[in-house]
N, C-alpha and C. Protein backbone atom coordinates (compact mmCIF):
# COMPACT_ATOMS: atom_id res chain seq x y z
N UNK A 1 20.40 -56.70 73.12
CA UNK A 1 19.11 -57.17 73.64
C UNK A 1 18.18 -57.46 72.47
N UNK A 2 17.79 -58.72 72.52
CA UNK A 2 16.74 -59.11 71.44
C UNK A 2 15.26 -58.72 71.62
N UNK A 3 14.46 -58.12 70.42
CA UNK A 3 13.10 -57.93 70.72
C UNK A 3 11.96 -59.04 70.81
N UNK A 4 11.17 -59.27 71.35
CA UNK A 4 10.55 -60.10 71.20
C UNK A 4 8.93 -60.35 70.50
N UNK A 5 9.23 -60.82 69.04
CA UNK A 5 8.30 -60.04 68.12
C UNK A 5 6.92 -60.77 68.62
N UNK A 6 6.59 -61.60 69.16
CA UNK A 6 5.44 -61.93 70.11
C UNK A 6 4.56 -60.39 70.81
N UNK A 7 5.58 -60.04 71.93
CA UNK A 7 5.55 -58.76 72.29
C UNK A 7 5.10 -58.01 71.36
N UNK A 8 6.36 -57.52 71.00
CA UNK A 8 5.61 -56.44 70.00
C UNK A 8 4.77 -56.41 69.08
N UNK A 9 3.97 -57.51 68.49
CA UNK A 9 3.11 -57.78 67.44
C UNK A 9 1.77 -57.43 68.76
N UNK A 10 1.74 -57.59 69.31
CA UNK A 10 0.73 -57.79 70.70
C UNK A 10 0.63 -56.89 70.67
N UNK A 11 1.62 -55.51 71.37
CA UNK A 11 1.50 -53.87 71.69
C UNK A 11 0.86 -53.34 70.12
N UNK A 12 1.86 -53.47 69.30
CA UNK A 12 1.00 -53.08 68.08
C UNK A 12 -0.40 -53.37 67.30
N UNK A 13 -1.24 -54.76 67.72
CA UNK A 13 -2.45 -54.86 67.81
C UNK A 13 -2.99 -53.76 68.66
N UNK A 14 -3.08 -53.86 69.87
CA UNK A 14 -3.42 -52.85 70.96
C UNK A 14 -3.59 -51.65 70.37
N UNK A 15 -2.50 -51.33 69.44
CA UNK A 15 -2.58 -49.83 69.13
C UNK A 15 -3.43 -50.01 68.48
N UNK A 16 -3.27 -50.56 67.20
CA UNK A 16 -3.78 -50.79 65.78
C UNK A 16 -5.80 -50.25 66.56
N UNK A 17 -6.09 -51.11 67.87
CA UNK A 17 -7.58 -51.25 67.88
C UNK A 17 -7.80 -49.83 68.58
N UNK A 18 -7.02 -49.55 69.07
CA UNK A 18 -7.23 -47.99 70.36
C UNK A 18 -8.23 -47.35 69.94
N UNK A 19 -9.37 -47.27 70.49
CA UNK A 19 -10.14 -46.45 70.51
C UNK A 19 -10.40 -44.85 71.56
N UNK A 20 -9.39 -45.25 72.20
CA UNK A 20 -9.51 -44.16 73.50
C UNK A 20 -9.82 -42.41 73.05
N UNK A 21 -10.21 -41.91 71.65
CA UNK A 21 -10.17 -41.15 71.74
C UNK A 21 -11.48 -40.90 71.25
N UNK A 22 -11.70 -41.72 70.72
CA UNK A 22 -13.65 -42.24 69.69
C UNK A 22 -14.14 -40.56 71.11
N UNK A 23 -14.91 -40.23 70.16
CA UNK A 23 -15.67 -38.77 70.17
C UNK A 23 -15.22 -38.10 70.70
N UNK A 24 -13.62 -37.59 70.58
CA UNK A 24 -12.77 -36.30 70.94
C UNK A 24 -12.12 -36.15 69.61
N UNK A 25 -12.06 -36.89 68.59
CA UNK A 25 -11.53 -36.18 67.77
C UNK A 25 -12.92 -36.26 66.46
N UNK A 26 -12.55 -35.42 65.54
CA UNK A 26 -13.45 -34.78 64.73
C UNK A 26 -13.74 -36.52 63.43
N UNK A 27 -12.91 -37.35 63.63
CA UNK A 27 -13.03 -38.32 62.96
C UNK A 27 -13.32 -40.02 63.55
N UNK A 28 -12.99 -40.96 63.01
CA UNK A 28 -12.69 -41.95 63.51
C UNK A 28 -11.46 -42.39 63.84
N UNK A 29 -10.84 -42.61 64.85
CA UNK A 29 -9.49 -42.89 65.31
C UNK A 29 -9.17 -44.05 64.36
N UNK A 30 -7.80 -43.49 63.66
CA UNK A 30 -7.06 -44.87 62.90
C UNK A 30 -5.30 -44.68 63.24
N UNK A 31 -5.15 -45.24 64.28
CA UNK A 31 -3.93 -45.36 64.63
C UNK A 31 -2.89 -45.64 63.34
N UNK A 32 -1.89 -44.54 63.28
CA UNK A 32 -0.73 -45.13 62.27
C UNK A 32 0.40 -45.27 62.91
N UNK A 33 1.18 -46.44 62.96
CA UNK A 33 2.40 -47.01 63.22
C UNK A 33 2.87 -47.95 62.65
N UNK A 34 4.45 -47.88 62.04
CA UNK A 34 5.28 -48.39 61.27
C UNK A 34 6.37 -49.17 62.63
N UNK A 35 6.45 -49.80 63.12
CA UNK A 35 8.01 -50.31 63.70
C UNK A 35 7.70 -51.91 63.46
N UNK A 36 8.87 -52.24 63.66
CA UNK A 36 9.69 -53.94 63.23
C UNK A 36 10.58 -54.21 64.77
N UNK A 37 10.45 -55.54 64.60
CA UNK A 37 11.85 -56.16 65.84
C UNK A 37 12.92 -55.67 65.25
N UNK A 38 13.65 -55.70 64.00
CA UNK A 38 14.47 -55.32 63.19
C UNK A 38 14.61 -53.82 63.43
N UNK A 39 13.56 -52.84 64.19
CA UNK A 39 13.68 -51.24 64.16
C UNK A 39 15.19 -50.45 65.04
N UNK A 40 16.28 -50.07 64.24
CA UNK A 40 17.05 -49.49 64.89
C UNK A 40 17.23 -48.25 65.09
N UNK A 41 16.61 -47.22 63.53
CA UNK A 41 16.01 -45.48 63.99
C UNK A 41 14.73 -45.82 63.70
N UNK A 42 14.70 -44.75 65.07
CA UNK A 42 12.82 -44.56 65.05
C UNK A 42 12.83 -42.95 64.57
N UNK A 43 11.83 -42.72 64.14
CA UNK A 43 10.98 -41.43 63.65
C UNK A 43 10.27 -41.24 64.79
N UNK A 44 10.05 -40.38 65.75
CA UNK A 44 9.32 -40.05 66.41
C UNK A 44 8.42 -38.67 66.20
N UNK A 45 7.92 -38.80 65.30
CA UNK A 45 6.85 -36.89 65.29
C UNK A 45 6.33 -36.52 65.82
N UNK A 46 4.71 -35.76 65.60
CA UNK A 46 4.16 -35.52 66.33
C UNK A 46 3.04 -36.65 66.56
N UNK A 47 2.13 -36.16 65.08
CA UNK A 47 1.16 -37.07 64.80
C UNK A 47 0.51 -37.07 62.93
N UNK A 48 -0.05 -38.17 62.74
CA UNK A 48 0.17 -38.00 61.43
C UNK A 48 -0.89 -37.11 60.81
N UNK A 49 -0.65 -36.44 59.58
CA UNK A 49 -1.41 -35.27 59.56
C UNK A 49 -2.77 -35.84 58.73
N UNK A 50 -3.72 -34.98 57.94
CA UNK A 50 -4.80 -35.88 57.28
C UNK A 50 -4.46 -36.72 56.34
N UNK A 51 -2.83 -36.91 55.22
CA UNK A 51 -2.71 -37.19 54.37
C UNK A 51 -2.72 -38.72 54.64
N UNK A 52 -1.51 -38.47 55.81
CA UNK A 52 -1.35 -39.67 56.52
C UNK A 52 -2.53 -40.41 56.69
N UNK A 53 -3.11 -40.03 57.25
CA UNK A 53 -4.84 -40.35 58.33
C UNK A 53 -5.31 -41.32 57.26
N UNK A 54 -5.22 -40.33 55.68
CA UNK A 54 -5.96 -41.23 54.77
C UNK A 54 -5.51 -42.54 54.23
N UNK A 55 -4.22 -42.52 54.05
CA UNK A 55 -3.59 -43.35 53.31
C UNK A 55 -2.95 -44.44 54.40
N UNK A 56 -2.96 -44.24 55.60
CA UNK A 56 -2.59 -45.90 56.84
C UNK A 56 -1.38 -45.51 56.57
N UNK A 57 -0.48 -44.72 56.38
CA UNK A 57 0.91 -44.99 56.12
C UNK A 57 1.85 -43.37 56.34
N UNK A 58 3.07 -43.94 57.84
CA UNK A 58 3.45 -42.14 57.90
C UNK A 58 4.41 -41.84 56.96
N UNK A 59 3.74 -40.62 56.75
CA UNK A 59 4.67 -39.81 56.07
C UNK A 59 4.55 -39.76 54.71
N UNK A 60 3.20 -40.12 53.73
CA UNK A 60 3.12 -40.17 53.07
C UNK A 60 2.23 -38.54 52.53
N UNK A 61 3.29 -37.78 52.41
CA UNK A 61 3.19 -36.08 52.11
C UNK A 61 4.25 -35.55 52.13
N UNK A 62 4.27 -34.27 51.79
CA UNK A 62 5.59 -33.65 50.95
C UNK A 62 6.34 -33.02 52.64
N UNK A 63 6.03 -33.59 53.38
CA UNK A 63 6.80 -34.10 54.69
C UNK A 63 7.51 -35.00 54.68
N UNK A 64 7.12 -35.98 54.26
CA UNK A 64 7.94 -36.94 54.08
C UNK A 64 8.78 -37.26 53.07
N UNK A 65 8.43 -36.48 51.88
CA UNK A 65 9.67 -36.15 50.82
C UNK A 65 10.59 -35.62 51.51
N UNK A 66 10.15 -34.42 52.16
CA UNK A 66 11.68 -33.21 52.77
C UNK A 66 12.47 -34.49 53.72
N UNK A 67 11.47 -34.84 54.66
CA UNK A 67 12.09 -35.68 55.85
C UNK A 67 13.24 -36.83 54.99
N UNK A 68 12.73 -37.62 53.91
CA UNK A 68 13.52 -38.71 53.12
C UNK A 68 15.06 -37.76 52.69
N UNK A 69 14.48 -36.99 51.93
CA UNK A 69 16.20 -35.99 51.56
C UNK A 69 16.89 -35.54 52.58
N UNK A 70 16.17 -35.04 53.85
CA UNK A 70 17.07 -35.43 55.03
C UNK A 70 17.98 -36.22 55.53
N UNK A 71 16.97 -37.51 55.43
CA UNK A 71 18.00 -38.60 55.88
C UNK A 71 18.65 -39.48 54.70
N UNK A 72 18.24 -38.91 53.15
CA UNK A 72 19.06 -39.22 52.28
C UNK A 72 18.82 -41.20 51.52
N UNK A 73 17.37 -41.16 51.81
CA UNK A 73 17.01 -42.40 51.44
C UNK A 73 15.67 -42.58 50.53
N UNK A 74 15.55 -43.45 49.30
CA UNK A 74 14.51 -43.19 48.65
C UNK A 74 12.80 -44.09 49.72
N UNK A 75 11.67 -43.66 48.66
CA UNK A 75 10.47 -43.84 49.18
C UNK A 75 10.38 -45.47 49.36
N UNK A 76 11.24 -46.33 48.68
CA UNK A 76 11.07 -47.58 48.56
C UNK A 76 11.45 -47.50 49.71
N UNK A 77 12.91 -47.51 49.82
CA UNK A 77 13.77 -48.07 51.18
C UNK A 77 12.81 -47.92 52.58
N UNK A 78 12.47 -46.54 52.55
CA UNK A 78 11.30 -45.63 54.17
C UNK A 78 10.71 -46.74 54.46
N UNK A 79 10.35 -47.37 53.33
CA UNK A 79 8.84 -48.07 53.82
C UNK A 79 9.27 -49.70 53.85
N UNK A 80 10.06 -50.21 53.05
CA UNK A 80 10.66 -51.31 53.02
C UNK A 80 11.57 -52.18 54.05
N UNK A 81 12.72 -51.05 54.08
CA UNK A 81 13.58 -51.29 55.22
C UNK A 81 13.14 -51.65 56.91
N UNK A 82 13.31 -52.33 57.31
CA UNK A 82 12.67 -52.82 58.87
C UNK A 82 13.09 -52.36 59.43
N UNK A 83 14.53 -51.56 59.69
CA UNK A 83 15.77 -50.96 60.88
C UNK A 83 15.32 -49.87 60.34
N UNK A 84 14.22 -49.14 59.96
CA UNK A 84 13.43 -47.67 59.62
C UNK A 84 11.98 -47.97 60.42
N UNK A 85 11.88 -47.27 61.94
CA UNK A 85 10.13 -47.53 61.82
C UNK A 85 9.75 -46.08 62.37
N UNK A 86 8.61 -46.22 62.08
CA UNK A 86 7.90 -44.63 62.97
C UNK A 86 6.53 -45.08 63.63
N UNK A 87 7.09 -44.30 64.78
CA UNK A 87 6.08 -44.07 65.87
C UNK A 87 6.11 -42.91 66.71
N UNK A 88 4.85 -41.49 66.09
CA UNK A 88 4.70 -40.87 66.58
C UNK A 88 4.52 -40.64 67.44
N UNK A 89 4.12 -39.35 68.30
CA UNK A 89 4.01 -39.17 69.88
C UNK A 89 3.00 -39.35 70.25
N UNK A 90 1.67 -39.35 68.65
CA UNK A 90 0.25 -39.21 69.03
C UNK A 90 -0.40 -40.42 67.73
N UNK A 91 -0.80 -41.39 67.50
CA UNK A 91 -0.86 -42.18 66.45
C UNK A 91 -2.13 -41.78 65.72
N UNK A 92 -3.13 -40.76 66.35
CA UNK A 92 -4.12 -40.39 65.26
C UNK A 92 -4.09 -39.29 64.82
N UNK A 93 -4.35 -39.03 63.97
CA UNK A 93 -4.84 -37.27 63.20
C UNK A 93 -5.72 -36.85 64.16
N UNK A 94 -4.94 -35.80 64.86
CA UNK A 94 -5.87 -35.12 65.57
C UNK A 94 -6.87 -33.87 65.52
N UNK A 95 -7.04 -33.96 63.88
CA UNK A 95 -7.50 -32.74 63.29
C UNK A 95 -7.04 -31.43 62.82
N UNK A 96 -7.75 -30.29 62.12
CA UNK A 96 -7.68 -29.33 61.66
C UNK A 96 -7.73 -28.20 62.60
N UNK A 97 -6.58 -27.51 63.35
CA UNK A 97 -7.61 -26.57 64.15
C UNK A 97 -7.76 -25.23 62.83
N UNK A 98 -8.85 -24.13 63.68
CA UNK A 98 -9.40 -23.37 63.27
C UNK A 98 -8.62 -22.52 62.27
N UNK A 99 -7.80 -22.01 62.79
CA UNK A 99 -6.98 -21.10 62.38
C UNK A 99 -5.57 -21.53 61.19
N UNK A 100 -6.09 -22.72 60.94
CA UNK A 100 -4.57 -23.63 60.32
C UNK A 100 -3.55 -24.19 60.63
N UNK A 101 -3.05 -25.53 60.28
CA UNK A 101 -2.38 -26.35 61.02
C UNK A 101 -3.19 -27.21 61.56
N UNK A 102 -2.78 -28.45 62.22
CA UNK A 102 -2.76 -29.48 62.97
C UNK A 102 -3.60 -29.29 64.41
N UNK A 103 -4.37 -29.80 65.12
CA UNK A 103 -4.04 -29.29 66.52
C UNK A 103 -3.00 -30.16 66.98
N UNK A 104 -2.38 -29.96 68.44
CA UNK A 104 -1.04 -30.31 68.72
C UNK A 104 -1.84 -31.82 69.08
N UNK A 105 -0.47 -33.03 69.44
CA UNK A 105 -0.69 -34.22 69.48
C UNK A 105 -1.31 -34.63 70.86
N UNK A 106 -2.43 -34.91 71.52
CA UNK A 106 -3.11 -35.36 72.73
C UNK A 106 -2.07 -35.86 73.16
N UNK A 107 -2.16 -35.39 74.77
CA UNK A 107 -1.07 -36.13 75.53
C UNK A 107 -1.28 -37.54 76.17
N UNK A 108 -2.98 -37.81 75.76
CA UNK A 108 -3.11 -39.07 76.31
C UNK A 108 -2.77 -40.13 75.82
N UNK A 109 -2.53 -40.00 74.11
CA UNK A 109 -2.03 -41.34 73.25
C UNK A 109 -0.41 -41.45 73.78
N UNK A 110 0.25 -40.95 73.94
CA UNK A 110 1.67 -40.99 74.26
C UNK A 110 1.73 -41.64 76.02
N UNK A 111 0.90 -41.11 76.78
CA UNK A 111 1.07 -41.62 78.15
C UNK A 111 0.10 -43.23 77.78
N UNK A 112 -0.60 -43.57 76.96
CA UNK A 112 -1.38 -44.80 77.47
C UNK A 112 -0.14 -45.48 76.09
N UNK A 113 0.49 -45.33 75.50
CA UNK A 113 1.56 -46.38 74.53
C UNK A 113 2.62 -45.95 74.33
N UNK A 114 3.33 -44.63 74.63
CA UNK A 114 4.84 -44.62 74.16
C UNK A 114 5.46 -45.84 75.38
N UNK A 115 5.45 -45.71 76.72
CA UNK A 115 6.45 -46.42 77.41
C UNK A 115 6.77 -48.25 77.34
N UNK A 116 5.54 -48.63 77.02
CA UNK A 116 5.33 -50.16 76.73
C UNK A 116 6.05 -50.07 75.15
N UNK A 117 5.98 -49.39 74.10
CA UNK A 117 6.05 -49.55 72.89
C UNK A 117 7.75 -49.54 72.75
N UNK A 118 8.06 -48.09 73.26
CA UNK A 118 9.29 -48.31 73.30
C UNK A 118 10.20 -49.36 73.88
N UNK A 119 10.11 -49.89 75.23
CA UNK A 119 10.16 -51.21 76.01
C UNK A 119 10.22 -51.94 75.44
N UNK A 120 9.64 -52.14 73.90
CA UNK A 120 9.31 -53.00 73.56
C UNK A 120 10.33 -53.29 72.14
N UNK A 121 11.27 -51.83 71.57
CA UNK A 121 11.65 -51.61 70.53
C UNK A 121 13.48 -51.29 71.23
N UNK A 122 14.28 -53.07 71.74
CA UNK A 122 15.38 -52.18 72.81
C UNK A 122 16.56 -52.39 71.58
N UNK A 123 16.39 -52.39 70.19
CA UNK A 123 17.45 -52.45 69.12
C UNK A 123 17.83 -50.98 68.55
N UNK A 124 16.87 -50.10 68.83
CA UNK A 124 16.65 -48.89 68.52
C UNK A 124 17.56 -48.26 69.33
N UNK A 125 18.64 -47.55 68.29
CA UNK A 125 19.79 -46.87 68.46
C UNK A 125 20.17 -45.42 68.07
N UNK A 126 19.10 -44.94 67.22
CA UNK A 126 18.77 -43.48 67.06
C UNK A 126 17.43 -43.63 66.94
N UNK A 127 17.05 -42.16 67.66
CA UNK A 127 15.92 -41.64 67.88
C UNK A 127 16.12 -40.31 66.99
N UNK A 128 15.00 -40.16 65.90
CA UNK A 128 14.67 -38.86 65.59
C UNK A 128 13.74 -38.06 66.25
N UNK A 129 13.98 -36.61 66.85
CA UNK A 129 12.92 -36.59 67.76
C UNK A 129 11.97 -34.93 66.48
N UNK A 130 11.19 -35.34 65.81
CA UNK A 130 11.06 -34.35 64.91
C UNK A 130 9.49 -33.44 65.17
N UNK A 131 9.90 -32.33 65.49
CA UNK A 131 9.30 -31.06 65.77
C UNK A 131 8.93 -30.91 67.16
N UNK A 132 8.79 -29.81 67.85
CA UNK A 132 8.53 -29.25 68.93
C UNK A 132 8.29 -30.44 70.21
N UNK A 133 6.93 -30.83 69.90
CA UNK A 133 5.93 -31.36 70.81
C UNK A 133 7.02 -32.95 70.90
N UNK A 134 7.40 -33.28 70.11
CA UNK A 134 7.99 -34.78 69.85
C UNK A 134 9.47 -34.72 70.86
N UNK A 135 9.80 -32.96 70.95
CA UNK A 135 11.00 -33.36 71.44
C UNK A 135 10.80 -32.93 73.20
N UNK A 136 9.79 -31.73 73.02
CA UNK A 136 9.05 -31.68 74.48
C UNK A 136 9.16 -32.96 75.33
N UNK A 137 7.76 -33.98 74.55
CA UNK A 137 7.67 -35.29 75.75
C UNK A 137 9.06 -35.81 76.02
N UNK A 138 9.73 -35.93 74.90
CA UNK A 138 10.73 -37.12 75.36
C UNK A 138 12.24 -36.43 75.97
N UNK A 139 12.02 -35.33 76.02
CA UNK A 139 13.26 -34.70 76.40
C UNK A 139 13.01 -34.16 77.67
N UNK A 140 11.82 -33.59 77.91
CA UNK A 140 11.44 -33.34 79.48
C UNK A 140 12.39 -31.98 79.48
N UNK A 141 13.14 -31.45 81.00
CA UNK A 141 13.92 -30.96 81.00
C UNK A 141 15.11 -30.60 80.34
N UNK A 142 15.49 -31.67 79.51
CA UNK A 142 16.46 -31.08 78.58
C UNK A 142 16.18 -30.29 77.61
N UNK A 143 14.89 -30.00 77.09
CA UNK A 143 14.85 -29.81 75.92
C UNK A 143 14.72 -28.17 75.66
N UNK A 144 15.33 -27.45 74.80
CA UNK A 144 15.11 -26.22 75.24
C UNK A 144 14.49 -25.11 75.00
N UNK A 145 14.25 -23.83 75.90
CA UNK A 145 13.07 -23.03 75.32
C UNK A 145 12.00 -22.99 74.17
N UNK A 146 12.76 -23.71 73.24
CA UNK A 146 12.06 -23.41 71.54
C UNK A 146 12.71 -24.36 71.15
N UNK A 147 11.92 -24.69 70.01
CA UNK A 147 12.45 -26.08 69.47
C UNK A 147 13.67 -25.55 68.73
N UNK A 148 14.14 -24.64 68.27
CA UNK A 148 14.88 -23.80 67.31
C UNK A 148 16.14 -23.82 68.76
N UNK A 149 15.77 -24.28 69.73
CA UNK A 149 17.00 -23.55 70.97
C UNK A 149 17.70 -25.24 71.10
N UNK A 150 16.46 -26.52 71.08
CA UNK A 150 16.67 -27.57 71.10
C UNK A 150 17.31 -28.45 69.79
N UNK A 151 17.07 -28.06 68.70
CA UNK A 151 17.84 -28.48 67.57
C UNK A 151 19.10 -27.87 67.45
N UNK A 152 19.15 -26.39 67.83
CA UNK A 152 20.64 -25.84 67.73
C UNK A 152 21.57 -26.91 68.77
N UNK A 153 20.97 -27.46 69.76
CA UNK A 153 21.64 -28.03 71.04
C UNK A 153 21.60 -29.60 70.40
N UNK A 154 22.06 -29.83 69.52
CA UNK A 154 21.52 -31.41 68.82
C UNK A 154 22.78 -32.21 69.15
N UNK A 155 24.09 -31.52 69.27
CA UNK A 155 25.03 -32.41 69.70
C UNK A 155 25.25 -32.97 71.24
N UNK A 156 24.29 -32.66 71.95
CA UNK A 156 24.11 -32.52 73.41
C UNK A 156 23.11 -33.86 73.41
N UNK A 157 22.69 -34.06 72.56
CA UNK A 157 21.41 -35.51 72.88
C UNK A 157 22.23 -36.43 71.60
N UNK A 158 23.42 -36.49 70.72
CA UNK A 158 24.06 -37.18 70.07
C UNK A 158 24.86 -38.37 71.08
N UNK A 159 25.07 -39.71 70.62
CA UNK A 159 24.30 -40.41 69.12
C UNK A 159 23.13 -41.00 69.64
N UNK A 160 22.74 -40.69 70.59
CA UNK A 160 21.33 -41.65 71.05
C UNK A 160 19.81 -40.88 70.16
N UNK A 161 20.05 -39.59 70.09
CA UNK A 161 18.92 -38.92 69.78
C UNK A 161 19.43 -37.32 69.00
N UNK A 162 18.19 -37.16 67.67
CA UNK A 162 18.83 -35.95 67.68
C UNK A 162 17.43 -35.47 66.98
N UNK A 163 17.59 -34.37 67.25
CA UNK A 163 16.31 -33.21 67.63
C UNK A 163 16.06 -32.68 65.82
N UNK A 164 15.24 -32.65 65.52
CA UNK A 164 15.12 -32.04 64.20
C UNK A 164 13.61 -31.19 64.05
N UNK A 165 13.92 -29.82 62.96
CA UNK A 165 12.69 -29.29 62.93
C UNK A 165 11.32 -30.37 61.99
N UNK A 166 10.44 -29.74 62.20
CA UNK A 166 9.39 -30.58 61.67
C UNK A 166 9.47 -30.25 60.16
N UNK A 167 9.62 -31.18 59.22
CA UNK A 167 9.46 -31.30 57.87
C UNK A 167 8.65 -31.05 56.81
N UNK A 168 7.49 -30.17 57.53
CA UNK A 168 6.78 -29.29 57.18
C UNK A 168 7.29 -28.52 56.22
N UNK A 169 6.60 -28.20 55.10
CA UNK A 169 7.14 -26.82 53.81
C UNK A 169 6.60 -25.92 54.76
N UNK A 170 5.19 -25.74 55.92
CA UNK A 170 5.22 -24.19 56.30
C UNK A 170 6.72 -23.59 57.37
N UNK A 171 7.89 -24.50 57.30
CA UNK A 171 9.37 -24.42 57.99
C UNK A 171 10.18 -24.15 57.12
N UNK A 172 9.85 -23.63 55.93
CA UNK A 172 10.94 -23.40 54.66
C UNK A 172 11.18 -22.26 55.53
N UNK A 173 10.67 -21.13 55.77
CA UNK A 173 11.07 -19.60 56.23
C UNK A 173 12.07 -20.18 57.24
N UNK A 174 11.90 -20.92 58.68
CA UNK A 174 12.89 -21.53 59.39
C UNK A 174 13.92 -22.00 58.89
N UNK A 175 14.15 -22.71 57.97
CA UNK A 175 15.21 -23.26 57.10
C UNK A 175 16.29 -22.64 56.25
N UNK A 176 15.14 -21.49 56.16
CA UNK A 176 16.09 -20.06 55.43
C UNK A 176 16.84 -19.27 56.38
N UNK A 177 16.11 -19.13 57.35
CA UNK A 177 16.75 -18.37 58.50
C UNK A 177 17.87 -18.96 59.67
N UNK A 178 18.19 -20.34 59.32
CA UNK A 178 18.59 -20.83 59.96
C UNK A 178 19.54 -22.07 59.50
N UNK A 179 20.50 -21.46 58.32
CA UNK A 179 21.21 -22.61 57.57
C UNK A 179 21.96 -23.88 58.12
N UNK A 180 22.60 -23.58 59.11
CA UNK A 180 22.93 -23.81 59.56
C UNK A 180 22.53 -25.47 60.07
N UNK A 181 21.53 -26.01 59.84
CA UNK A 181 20.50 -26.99 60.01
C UNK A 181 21.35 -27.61 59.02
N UNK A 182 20.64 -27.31 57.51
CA UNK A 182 21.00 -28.43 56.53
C UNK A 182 22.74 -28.48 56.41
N UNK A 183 23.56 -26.94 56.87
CA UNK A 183 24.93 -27.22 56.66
C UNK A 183 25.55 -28.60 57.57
N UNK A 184 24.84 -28.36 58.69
CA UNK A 184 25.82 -29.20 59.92
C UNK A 184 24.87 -30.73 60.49
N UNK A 185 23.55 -30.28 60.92
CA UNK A 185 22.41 -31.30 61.14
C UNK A 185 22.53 -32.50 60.21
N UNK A 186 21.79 -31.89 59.04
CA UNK A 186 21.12 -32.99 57.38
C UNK A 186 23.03 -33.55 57.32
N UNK A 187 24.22 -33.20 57.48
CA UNK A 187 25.23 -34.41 57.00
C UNK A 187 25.11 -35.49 57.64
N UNK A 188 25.22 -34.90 59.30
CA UNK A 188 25.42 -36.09 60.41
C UNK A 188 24.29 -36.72 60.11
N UNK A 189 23.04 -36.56 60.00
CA UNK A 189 22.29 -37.74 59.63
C UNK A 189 21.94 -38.23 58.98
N UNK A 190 22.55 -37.79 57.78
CA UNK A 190 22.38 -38.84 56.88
C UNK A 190 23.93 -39.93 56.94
N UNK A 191 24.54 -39.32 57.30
CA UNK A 191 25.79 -40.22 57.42
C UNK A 191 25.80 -41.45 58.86
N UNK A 192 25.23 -41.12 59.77
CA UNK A 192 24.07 -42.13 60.81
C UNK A 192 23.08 -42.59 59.71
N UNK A 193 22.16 -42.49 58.98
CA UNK A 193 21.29 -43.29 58.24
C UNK A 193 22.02 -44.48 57.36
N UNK A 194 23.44 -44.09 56.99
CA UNK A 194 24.00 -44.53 55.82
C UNK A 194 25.21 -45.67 57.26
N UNK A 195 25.21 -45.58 57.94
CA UNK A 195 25.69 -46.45 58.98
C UNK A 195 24.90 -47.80 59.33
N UNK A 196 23.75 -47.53 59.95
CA UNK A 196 22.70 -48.21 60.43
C UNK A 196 22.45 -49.35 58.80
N UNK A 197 21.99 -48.39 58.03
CA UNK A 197 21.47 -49.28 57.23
C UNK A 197 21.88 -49.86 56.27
N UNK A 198 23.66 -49.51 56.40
CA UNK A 198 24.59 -50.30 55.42
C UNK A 198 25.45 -51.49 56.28
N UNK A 199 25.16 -51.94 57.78
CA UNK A 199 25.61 -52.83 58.72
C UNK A 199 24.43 -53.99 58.46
């Protein structure tokens, strides 16, 4: 099925202007999204954090270093490559909460643009679904107790989708406790990354 970059240049204006959140969040809403007609894995996160916020571009933080050695591709390619796009669950920085960390991603940016966006992206053949909240929406019922219950279960949503912890350094302690990730997870996808983008 071919995309139709009319379409999607259209949905992605839309986003690009979204204001729907103007005086609920602590800033000015600046939607970040990366996808192409050409998009075959998507990045799906949560939402982009302040680094992001500042710089128009995801993943530009030592998130997105870990996330790149994940999937085993340099900073040029992330951003270069078109069959690479990201579109989070929530497209603005939704702030600092109190206590540290992020607050979690509004559920209203995902219900007013994931279903048209995706609709809109039908070349897309892996889905990364990365951290908790990212794999919550899109997994619904499948997804399980804890995101730690839903990544262990990653061959159960293979090859359409696969569940990964959030790329966060405050997940090194997770990563330690749970090798098992980079032994069995980080091959298969980078060896899916090294598929996609060597066809």
């Amino acid at each position: 099925m071919r995309t139709d970059p009319a379409g999607l240049e259209a949905i992605l204006a839309d986003i690009r202007a979204c204001r729907a959140c103007l005086g609920r969040l602590p800033h000015t809403p600046r939607p970040v999204v990366h996808v192409f007609p050409e998009t075959r894995l998507l990045i799906c996160g949560q939402a982009p954090g302040r680094r992001v916020h500042e710089s128009g571009r995801p993943f530009t933080d030592p998130s997105g270093d870990r996330l790149r050695d994940w999937m085993g591709v340099d900073y040029e390619t992330f951003y270069a490559d078109c069959r690479l796009g990201v579109a989070a669950q929530a497209f603005c920085y939704p702030g600092t909460a109190p206590k540290g960390g992020d607050y979690p991603p509004p559920r209203r940016c995902a219900e007013l643009w994931r279903p048209q966006l995706l609709a809109a992206l039908p070349q897309v053949e892996l889905t990364l679904l990365v951290g908790g909240h990212a794999q919550t929406w899109a997994l619904g019922d499948r997804a399980g107790a804890s995101m730690t219950d839903t990544v262990r279960a990653w061959r159960d949503h293979a090859p359409a989708i696969l569940p990964l912890p959030h790329p966060s350094w405050r997940n090194t302690g997770w990563l330690k406790r749970n090798p098992w990730f980079e032994e069995e997870v980080v091959p298969y996808l980078k060896d899916r990354v090294r598929g996609i983008l060597g066809s």
